[in-house]
PDB file of N, CA and C in Angstrom:
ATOM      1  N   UNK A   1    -130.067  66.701 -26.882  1.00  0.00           N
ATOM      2  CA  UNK A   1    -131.095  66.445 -27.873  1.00  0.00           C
ATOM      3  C   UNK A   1    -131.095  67.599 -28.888  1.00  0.00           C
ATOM      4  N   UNK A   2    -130.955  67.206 -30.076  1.00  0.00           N
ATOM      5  CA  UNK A   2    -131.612  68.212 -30.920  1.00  0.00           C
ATOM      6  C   UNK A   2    -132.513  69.038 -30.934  1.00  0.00           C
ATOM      7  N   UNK A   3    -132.413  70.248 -31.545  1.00  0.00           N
ATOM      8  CA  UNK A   3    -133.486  71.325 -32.294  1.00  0.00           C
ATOM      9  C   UNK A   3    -133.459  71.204 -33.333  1.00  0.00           C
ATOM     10  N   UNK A   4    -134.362  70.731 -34.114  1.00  0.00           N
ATOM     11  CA  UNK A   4    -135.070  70.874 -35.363  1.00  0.00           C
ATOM     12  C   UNK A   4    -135.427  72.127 -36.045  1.00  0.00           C
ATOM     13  N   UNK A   5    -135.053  72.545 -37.251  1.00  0.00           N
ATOM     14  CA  UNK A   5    -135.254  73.373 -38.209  1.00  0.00           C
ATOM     15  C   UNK A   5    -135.692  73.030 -39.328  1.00  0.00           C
ATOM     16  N   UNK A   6    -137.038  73.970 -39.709  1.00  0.00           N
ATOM     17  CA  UNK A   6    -137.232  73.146 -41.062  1.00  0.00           C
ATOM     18  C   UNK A   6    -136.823  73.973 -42.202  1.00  0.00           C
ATOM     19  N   UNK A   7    -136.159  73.353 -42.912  1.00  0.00           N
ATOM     20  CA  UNK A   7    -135.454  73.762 -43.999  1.00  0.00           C
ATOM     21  C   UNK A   7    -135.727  73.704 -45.644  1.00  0.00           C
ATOM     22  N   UNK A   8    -136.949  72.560 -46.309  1.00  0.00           N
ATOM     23  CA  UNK A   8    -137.574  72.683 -47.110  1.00  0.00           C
ATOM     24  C   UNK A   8    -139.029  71.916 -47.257  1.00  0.00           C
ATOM     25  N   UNK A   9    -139.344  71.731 -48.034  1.00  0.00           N
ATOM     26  CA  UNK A   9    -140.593  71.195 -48.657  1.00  0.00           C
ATOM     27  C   UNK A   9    -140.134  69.504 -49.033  1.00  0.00           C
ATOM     28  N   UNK A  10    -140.517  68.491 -48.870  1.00  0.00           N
ATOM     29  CA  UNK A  10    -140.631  67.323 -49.518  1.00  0.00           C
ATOM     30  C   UNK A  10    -140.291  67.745 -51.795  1.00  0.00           C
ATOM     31  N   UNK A  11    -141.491  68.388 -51.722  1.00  0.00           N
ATOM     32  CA  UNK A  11    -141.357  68.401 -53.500  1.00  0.00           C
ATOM     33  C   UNK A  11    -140.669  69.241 -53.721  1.00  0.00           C
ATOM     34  N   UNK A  12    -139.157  70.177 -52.783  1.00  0.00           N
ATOM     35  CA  UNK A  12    -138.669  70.992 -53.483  1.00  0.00           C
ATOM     36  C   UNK A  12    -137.192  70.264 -53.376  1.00  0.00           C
ATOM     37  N   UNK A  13    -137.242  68.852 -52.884  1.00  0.00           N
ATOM     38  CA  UNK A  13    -135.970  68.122 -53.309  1.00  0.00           C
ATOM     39  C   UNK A  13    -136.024  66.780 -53.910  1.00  0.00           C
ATOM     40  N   UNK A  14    -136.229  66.903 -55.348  1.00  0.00           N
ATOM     41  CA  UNK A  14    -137.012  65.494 -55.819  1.00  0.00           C
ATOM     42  C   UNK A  14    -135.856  64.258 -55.476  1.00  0.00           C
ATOM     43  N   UNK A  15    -136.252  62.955 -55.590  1.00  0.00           N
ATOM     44  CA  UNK A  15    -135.307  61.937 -56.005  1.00  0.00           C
ATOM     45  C   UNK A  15    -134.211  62.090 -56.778  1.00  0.00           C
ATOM     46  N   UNK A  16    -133.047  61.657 -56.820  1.00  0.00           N
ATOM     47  CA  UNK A  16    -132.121  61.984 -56.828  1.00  0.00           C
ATOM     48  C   UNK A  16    -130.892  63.581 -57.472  1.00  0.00           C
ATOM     49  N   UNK A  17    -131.817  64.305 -56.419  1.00  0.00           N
ATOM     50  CA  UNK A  17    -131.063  65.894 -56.235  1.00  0.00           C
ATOM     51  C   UNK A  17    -130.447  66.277 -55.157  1.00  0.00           C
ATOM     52  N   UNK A  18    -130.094  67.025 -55.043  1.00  0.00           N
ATOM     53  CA  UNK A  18    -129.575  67.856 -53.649  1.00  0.00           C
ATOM     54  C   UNK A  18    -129.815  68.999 -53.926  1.00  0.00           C
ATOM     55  N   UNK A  19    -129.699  69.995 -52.233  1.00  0.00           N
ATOM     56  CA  UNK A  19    -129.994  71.641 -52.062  1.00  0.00           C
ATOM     57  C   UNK A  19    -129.290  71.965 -51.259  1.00  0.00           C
ATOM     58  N   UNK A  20    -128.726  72.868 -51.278  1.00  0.00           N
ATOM     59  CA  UNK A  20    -128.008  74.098 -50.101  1.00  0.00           C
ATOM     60  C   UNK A  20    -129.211  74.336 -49.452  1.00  0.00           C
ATOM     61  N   UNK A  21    -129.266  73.908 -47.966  1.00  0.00           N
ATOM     62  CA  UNK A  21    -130.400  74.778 -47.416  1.00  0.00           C
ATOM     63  C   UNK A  21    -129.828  75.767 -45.957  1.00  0.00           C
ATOM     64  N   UNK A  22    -130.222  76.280 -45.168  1.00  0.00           N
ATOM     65  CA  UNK A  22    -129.772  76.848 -43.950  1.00  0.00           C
ATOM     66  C   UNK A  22    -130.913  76.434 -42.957  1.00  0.00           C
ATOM     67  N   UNK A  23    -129.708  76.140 -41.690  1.00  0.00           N
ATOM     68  CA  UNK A  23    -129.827  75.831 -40.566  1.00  0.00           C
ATOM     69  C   UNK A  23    -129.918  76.382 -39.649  1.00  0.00           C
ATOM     70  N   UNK A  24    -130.215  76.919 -38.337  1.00  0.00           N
ATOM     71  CA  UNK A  24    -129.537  77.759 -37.490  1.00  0.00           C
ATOM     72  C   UNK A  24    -128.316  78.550 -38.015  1.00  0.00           C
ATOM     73  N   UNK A  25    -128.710  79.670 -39.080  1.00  0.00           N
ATOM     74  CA  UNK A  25    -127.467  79.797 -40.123  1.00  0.00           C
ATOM     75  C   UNK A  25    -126.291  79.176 -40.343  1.00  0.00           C
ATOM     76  N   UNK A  26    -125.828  77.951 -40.278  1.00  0.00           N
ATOM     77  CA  UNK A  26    -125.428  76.745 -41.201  1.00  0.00           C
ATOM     78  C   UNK A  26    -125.808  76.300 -42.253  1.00  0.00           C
ATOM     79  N   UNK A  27    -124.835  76.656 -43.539  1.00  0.00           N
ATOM     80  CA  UNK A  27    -125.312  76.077 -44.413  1.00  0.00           C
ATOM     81  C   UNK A  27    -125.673  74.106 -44.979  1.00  0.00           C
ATOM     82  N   UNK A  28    -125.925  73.712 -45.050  1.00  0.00           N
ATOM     83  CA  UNK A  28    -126.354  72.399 -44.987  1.00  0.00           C
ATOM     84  C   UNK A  28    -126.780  71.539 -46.337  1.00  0.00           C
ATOM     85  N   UNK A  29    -125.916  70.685 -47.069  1.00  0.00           N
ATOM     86  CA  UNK A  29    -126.187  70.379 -47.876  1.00  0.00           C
ATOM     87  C   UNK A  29    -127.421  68.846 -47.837  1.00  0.00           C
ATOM     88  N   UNK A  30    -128.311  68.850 -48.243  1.00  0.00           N
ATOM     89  CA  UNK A  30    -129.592  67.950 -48.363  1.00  0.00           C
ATOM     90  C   UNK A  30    -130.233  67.762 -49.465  1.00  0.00           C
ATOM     91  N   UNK A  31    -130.141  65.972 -49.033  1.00  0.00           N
ATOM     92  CA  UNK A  31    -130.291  65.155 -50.083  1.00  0.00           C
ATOM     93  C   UNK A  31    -130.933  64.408 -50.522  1.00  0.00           C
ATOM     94  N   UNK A  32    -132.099  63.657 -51.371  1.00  0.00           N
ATOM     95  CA  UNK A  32    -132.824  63.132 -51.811  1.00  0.00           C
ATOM     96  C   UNK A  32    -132.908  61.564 -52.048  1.00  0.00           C
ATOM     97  N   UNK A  33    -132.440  60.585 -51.660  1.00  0.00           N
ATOM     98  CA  UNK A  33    -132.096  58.849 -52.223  1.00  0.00           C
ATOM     99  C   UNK A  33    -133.227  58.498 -52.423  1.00  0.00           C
ATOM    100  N   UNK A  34    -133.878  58.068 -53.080  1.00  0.00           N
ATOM    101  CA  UNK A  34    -135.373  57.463 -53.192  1.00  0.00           C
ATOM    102  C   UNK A  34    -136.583  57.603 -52.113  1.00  0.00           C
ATOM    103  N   UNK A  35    -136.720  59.094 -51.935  1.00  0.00           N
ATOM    104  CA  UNK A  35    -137.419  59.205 -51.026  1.00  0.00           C
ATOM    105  C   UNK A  35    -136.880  59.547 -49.241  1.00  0.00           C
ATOM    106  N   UNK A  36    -135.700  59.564 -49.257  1.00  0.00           N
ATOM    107  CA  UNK A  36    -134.905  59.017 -48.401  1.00  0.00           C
ATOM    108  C   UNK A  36    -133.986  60.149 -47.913  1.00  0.00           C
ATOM    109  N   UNK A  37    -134.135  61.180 -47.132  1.00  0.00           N
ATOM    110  CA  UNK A  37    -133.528  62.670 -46.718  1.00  0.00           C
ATOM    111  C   UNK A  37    -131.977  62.267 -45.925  1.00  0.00           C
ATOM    112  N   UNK A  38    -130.433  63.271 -46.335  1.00  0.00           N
ATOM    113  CA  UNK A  38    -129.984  63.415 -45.749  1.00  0.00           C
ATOM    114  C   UNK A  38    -128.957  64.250 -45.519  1.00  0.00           C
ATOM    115  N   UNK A  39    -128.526  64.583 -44.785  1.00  0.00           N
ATOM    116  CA  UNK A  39    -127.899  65.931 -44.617  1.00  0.00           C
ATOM    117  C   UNK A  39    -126.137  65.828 -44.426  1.00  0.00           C
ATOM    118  N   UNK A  40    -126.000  66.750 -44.802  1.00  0.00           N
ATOM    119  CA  UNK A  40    -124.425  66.841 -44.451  1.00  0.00           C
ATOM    120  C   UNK A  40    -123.810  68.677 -44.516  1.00  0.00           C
ATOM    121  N   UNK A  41    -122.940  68.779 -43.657  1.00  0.00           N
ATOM    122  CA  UNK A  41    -122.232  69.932 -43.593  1.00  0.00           C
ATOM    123  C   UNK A  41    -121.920  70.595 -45.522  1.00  0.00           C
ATOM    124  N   UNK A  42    -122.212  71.383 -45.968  1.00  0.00           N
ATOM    125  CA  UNK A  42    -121.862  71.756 -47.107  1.00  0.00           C
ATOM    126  C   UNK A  42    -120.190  72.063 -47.316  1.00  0.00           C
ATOM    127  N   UNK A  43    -119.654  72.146 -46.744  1.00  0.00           N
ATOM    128  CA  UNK A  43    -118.211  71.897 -47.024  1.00  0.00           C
ATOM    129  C   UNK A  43    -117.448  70.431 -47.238  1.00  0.00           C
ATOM    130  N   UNK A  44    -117.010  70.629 -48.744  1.00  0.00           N
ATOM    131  CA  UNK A  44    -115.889  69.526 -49.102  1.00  0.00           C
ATOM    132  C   UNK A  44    -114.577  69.522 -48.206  1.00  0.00           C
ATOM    133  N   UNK A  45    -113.990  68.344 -47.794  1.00  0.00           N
ATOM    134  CA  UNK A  45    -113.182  68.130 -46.692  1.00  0.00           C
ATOM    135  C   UNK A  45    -111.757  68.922 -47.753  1.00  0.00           C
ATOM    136  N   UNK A  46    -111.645  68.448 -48.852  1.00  0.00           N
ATOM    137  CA  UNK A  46    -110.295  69.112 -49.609  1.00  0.00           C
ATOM    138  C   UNK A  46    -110.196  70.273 -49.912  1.00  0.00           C
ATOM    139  N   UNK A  47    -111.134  71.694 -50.054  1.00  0.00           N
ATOM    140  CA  UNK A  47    -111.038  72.878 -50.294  1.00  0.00           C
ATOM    141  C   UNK A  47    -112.259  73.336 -50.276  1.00  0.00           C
ATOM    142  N   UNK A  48    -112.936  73.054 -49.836  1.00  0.00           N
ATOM    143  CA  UNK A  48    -114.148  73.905 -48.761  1.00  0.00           C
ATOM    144  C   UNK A  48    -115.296  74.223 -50.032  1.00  0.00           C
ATOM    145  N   UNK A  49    -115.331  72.447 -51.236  1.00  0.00           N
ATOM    146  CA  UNK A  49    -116.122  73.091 -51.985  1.00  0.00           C
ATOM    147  C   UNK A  49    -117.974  73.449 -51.638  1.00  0.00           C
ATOM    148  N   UNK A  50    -119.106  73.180 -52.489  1.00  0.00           N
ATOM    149  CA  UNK A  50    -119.905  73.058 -51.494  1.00  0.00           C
ATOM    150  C   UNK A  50    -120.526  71.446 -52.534  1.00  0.00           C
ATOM    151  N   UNK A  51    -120.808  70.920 -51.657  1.00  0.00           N
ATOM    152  CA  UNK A  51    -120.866  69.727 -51.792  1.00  0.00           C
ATOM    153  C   UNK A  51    -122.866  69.697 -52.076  1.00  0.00           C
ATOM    154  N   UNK A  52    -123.355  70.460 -51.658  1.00  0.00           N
ATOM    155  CA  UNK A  52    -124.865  70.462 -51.616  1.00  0.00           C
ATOM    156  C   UNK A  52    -124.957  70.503 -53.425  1.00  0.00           C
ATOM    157  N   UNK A  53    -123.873  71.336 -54.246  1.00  0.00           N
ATOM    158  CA  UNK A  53    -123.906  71.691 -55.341  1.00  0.00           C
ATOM    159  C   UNK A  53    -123.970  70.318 -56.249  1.00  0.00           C
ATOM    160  N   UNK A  54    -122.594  69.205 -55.635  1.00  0.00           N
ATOM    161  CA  UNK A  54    -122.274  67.956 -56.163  1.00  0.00           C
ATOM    162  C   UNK A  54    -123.386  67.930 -56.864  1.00  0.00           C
ATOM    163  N   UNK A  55    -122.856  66.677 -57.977  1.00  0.00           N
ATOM    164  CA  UNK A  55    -123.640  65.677 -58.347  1.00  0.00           C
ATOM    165  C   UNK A  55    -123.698  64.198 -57.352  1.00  0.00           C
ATOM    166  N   UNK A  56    -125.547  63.735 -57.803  1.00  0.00           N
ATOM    167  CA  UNK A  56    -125.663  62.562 -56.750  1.00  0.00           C
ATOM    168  C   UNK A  56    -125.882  61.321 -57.644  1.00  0.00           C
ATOM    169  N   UNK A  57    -125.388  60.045 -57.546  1.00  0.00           N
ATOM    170  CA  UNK A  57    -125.319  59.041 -58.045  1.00  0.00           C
ATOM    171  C   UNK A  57    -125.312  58.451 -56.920  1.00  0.00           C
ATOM    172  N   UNK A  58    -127.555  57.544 -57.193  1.00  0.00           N
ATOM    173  CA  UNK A  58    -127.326  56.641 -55.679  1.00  0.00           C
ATOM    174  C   UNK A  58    -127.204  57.476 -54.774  1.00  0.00           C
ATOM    175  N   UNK A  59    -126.200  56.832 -53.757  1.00  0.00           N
ATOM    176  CA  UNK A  59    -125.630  57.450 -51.990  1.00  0.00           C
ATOM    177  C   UNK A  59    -124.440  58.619 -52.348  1.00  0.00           C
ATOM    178  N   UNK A  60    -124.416  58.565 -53.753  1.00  0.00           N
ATOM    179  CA  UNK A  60    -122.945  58.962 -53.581  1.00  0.00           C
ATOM    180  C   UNK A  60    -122.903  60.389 -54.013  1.00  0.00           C
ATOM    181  N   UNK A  61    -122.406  61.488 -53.287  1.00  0.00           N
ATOM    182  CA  UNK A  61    -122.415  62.991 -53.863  1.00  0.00           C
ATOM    183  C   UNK A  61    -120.728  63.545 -54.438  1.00  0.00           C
ATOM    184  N   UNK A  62    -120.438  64.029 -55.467  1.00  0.00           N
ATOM    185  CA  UNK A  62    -119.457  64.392 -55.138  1.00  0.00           C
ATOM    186  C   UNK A  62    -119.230  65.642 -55.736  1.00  0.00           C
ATOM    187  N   UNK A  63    -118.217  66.126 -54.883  1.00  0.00           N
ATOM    188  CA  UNK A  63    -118.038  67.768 -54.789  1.00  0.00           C
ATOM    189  C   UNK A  63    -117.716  68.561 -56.421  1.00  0.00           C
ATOM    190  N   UNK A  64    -118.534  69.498 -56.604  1.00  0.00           N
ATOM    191  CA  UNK A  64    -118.204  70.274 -57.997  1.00  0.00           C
ATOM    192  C   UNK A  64    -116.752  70.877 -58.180  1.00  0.00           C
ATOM    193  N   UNK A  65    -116.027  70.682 -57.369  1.00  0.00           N
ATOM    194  CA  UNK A  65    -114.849  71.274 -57.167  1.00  0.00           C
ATOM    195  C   UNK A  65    -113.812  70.276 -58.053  1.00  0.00           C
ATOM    196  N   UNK A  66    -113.214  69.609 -56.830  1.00  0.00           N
ATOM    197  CA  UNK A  66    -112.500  68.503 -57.452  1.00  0.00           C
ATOM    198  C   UNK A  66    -112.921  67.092 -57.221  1.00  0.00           C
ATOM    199  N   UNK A  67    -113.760  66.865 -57.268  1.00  0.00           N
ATOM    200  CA  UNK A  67    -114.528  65.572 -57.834  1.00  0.00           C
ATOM    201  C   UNK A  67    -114.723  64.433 -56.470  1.00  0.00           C
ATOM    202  N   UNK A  68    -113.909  64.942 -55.231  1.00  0.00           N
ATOM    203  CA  UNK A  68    -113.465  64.278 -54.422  1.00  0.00           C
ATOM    204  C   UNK A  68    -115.569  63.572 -53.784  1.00  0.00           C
ATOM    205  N   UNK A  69    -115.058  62.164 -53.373  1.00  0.00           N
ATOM    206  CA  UNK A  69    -116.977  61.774 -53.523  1.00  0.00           C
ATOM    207  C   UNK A  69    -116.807  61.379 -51.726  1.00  0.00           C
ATOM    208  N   UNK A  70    -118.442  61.002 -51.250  1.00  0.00           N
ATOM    209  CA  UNK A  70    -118.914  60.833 -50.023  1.00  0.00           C
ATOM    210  C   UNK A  70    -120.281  60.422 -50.274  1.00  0.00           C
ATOM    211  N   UNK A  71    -120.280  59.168 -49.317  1.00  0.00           N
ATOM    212  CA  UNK A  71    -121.619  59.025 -48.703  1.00  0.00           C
ATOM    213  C   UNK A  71    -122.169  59.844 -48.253  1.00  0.00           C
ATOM    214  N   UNK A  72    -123.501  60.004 -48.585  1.00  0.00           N
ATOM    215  CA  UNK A  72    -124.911  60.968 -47.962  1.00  0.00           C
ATOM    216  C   UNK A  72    -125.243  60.112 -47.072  1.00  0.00           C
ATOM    217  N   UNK A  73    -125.289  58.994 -46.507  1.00  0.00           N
ATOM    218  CA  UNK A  73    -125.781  58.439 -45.279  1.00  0.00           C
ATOM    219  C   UNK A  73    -125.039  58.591 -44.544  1.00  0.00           C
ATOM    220  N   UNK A  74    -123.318  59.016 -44.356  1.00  0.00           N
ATOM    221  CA  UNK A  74    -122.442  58.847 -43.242  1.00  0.00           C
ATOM    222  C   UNK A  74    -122.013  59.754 -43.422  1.00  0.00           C
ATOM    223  N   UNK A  75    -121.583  60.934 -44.807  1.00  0.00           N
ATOM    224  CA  UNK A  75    -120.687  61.547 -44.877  1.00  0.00           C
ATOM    225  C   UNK A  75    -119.478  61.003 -45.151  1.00  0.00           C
ATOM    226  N   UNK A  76    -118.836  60.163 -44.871  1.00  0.00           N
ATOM    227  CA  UNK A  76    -117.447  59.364 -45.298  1.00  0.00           C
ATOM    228  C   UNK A  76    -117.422  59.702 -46.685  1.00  0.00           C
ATOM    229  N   UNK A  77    -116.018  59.348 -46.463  1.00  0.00           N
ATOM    230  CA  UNK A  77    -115.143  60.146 -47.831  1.00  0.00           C
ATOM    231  C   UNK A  77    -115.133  58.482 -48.734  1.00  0.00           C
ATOM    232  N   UNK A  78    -115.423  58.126 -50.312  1.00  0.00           N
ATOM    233  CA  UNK A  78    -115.242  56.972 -50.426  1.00  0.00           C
ATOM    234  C   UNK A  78    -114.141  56.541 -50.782  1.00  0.00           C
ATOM    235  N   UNK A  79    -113.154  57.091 -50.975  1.00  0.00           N
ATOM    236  CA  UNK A  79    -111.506  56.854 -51.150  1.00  0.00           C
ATOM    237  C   UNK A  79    -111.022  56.599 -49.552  1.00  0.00           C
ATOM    238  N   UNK A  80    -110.919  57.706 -48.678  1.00  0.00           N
ATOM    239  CA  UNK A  80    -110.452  57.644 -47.045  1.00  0.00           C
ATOM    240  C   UNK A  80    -111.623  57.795 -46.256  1.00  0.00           C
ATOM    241  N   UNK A  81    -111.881  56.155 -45.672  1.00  0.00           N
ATOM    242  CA  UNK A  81    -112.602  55.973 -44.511  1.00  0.00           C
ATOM    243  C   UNK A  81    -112.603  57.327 -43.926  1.00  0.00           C
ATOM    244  N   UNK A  82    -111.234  58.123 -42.706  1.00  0.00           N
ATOM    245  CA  UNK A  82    -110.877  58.008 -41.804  1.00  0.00           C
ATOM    246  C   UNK A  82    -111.773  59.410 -42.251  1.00  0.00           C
ATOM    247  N   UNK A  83    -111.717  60.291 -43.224  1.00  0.00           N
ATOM    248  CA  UNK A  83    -112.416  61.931 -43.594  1.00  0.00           C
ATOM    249  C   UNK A  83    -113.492  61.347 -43.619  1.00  0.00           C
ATOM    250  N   UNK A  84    -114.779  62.025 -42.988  1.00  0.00           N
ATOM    251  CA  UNK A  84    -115.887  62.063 -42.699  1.00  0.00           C
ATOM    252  C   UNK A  84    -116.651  63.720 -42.894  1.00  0.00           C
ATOM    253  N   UNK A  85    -117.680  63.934 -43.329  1.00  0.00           N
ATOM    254  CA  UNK A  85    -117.848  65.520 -43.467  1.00  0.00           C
ATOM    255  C   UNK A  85    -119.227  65.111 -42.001  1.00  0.00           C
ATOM    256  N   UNK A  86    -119.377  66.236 -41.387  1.00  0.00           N
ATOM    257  CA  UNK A  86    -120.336  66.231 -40.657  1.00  0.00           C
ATOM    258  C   UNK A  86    -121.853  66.030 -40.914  1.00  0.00           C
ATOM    259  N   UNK A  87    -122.472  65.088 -40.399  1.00  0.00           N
ATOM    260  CA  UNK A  87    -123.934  64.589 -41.338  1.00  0.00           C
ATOM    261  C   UNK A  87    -124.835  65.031 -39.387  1.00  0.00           C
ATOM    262  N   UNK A  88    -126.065  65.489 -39.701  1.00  0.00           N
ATOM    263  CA  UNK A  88    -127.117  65.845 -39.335  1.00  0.00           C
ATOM    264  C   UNK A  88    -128.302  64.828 -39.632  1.00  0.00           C
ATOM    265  N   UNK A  89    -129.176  64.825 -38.591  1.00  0.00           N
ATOM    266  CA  UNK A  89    -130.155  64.165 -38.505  1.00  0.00           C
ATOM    267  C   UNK A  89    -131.434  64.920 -39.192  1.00  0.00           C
ATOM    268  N   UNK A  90    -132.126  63.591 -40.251  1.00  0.00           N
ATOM    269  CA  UNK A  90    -133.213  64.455 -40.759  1.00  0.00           C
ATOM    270  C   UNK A  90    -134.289  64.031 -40.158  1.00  0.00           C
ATOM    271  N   UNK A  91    -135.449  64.767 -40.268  1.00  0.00           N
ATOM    272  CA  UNK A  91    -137.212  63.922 -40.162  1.00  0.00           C
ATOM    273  C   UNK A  91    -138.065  64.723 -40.970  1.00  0.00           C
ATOM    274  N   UNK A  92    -138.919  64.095 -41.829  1.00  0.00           N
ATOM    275  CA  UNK A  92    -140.313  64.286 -42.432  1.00  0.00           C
ATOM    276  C   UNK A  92    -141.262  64.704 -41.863  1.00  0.00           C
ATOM    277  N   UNK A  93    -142.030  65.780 -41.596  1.00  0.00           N
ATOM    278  CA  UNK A  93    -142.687  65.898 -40.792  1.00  0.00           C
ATOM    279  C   UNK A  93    -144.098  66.858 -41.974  1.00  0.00           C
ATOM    280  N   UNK A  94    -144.818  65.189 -42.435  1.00  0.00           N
ATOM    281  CA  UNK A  94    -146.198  65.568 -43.642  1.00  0.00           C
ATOM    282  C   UNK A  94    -144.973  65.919 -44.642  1.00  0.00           C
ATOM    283  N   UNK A  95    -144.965  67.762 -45.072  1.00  0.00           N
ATOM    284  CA  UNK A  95    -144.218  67.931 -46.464  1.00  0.00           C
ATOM    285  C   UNK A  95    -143.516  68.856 -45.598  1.00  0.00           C
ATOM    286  N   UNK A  96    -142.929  68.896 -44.855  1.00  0.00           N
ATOM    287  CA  UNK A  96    -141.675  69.652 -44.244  1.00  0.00           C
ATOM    288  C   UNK A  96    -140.643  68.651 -44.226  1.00  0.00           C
ATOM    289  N   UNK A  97    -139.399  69.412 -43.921  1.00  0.00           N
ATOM    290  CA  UNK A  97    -138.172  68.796 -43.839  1.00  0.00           C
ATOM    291  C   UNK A  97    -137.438  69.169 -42.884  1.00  0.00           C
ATOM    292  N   UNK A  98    -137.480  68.578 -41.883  1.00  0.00           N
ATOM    293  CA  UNK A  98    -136.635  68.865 -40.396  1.00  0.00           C
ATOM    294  C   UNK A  98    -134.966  68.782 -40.153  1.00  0.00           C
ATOM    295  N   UNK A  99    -133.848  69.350 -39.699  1.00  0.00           N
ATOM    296  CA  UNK A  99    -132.814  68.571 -40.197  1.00  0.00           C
ATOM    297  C   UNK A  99    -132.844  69.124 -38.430  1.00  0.00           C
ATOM    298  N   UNK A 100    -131.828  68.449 -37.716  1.00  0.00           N
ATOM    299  CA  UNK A 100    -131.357  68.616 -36.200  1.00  0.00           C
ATOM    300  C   UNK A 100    -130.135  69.487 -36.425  1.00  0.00           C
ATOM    301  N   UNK A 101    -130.130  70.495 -35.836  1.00  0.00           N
ATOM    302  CA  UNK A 101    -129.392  71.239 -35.611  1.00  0.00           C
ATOM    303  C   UNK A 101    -128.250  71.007 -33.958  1.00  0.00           C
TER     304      UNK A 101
END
């Protein structure tokens, strides 16, 4: 089972933004869909960009580096199924932001 860390505020990640936040010192990129929190490992699978930085369109984040994109609900890469970046469990808890460590 998870440990929970809370990592921001509800109003300090509006609708469609993202944040670098830290985890159990893991950095952790988290994300905003209409209300809708989710997390992923901040490393881009092609050169370790940070992906929390991306731009978000919708589900879709993609890395400031080289452009390479991923689902925020799965992490999956949207070109190759098979690359996945590591995604974390979030919860709301009032105006906190829990991610499972």
């Amino acid at each position: 089972m998870p440990t929970y860390a809370r990592v921001a505020q509800v109003h300090e990640v509006p609708p469609g933004t993202g944040k670098v936040v830290v985890a159990a010192g893991v950095p952790i990129a988290l994300f905003n869909v209409d209300g809708t929190f989710y997390a992923l490992a901040n490393v881009c699978l092609h050169r370790g960009g940070p992906i929390g930085e991306g731009t978000l369109d919708e589900w879709v984040v993609t890395c400031p580096w080289h452009g390479w994109e991923y689902d925020v609900r799965t992490g999956q890469n949207t070109t190759n199924p098979v690359a996945r970046i590591k995604s974390y469990d979030v919860q709301v808890d009032g105006e906190d932001i829990l991610v499972g460590t």
